[in-house]
N, C-alpha and C. Protein backbone atom coordinates (compact mmCIF):
# COMPACT_ATOMS: atom_id res chain seq x y z
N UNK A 1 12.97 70.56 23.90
CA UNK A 1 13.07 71.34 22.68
C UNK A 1 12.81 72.82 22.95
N UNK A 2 12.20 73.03 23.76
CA UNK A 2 11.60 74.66 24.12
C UNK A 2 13.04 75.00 24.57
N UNK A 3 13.61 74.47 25.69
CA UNK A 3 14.44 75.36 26.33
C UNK A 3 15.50 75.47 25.70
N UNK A 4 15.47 74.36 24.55
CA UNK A 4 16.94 74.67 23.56
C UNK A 4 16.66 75.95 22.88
N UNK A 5 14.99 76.21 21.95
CA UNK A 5 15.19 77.02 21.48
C UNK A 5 15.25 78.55 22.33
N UNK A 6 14.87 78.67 24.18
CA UNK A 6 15.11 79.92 24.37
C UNK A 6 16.43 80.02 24.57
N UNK A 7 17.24 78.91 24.69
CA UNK A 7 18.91 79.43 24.85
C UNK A 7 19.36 79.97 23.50
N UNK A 8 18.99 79.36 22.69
CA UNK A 8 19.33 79.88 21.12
C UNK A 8 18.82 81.07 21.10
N UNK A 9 17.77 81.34 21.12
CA UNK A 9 17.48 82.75 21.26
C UNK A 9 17.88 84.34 22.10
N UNK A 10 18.37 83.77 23.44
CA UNK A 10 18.98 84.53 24.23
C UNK A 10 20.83 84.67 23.74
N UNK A 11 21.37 83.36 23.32
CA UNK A 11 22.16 83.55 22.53
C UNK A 11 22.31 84.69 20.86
N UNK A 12 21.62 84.29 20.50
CA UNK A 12 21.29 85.30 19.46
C UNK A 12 21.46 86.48 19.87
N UNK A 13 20.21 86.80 21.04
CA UNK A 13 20.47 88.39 21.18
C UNK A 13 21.52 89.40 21.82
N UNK A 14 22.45 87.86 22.92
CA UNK A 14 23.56 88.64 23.42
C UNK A 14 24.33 88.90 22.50
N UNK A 15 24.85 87.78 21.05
CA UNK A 15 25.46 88.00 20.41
C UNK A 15 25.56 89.05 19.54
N UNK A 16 24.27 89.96 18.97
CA UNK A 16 24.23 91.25 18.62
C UNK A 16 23.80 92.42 19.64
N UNK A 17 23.52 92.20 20.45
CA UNK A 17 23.01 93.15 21.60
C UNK A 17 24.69 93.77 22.53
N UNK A 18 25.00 92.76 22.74
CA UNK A 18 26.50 93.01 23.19
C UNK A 18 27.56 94.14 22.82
N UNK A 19 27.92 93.78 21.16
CA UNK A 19 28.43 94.81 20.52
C UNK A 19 27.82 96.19 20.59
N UNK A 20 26.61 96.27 20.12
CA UNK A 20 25.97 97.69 20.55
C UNK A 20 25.95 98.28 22.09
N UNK A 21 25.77 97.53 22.56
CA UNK A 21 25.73 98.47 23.67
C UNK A 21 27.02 98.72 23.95
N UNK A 22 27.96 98.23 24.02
CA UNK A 22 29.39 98.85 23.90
C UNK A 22 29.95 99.79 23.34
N UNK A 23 28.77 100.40 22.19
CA UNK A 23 29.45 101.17 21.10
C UNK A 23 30.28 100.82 19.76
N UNK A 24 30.54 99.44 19.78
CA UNK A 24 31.16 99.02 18.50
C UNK A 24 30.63 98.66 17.31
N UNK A 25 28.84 98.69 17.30
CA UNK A 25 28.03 98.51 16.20
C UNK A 25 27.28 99.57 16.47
N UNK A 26 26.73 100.24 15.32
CA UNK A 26 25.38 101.07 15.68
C UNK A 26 24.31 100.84 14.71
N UNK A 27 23.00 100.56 15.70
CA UNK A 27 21.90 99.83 14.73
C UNK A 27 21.72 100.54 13.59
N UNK A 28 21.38 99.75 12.33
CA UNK A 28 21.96 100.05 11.32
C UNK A 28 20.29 101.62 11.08
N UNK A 29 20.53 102.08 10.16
CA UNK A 29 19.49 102.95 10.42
C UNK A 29 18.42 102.88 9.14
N UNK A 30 19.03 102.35 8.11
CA UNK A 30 18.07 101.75 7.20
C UNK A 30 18.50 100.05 6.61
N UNK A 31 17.62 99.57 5.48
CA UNK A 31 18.08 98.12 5.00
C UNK A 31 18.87 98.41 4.44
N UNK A 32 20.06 99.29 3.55
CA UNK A 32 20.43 99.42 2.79
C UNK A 32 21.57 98.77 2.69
N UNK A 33 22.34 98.33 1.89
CA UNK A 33 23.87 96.93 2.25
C UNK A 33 24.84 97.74 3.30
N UNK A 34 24.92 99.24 2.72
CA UNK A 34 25.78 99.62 3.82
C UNK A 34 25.59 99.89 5.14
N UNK A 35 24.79 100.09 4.78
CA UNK A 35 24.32 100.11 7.02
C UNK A 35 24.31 99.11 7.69
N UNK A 36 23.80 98.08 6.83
CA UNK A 36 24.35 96.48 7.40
C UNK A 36 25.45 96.24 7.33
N UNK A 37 26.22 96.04 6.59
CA UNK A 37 27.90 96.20 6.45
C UNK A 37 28.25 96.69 7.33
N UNK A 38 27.82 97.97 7.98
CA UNK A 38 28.91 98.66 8.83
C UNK A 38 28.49 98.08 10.37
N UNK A 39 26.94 97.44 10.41
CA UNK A 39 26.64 96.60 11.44
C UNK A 39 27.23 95.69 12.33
N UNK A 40 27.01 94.58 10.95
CA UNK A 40 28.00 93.40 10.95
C UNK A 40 29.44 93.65 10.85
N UNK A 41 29.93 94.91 10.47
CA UNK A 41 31.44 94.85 10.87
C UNK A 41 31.77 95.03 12.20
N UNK A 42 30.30 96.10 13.00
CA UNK A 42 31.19 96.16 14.18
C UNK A 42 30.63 95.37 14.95
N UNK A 43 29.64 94.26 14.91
CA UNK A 43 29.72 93.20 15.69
C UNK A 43 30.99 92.19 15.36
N UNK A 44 31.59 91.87 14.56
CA UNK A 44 32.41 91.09 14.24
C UNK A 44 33.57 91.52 14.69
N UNK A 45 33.90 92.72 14.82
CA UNK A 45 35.50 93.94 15.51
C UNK A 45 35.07 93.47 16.71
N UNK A 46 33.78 93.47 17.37
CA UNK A 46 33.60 93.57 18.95
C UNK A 46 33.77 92.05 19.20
N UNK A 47 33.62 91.01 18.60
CA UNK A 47 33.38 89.74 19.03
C UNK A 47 35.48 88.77 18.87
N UNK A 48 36.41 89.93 18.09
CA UNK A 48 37.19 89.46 17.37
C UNK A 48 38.27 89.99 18.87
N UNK A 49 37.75 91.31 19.21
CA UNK A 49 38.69 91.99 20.28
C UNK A 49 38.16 90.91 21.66
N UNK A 50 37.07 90.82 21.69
CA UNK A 50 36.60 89.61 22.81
C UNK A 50 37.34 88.82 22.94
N UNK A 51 37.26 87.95 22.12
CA UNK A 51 38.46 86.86 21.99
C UNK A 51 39.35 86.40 21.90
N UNK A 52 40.31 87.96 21.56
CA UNK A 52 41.79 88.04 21.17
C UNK A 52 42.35 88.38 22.82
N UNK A 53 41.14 89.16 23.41
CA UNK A 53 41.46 88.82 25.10
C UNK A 53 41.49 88.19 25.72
N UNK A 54 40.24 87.01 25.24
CA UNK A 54 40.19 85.92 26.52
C UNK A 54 41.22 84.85 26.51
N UNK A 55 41.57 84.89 25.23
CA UNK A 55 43.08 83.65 24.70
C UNK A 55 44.41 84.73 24.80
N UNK A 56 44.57 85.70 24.79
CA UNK A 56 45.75 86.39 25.26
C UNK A 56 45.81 86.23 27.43
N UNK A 57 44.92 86.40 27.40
CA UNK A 57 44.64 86.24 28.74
C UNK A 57 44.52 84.61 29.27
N UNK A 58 44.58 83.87 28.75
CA UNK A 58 44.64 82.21 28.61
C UNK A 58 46.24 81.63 28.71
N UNK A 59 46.52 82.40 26.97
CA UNK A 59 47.48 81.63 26.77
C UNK A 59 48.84 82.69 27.16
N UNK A 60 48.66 84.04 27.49
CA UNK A 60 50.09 84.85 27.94
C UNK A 60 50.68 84.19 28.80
N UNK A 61 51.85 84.13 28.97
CA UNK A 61 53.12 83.69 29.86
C UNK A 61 52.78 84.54 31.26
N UNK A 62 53.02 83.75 32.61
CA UNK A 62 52.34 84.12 33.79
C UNK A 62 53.87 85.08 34.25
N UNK A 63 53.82 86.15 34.40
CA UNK A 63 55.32 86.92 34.94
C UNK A 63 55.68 86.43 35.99
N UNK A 64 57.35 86.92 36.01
CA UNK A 64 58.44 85.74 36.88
C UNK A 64 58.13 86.02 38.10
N UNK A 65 57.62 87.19 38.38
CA UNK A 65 57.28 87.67 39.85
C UNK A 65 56.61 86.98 40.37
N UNK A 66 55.22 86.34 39.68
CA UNK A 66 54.38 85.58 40.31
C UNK A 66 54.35 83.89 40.30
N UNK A 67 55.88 83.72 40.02
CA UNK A 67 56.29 81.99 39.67
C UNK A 67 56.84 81.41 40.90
């Protein structure tokens, strides 16, 4: 049970730690809805471009050169 919860936890923090340090979120600077809003938008832009790479990069057609 421990080590589930430190993977959950290290999960957690890559999952918002990630975007920021990239520059696509910036910690929000007060509680206010919009600073969170603009948080959570750019973790969600950073996690959306992630993924739209790793399955473009999955599923793109391999060029004829290299067939």
């Amino acid at each position: 049970m421990k080590i589930t919860t430190a993977v959950l936890i290290i999960l957690l923090i890559l999952f918002f730690v990630l975007p920021v340090l990239s520059e696509y979120a910036s910690v929000p600077s007060g509680i206010a809805p919009q600073d969170i809003g603009e948080f959570l938008g750019g973790v969600l832009r950073y996690w959306f471009i992630v993924l739209g790479k790793v399955f473009h990069s999955i599923f793109a057609p391999a060029p004829i050169s290299t067939i």
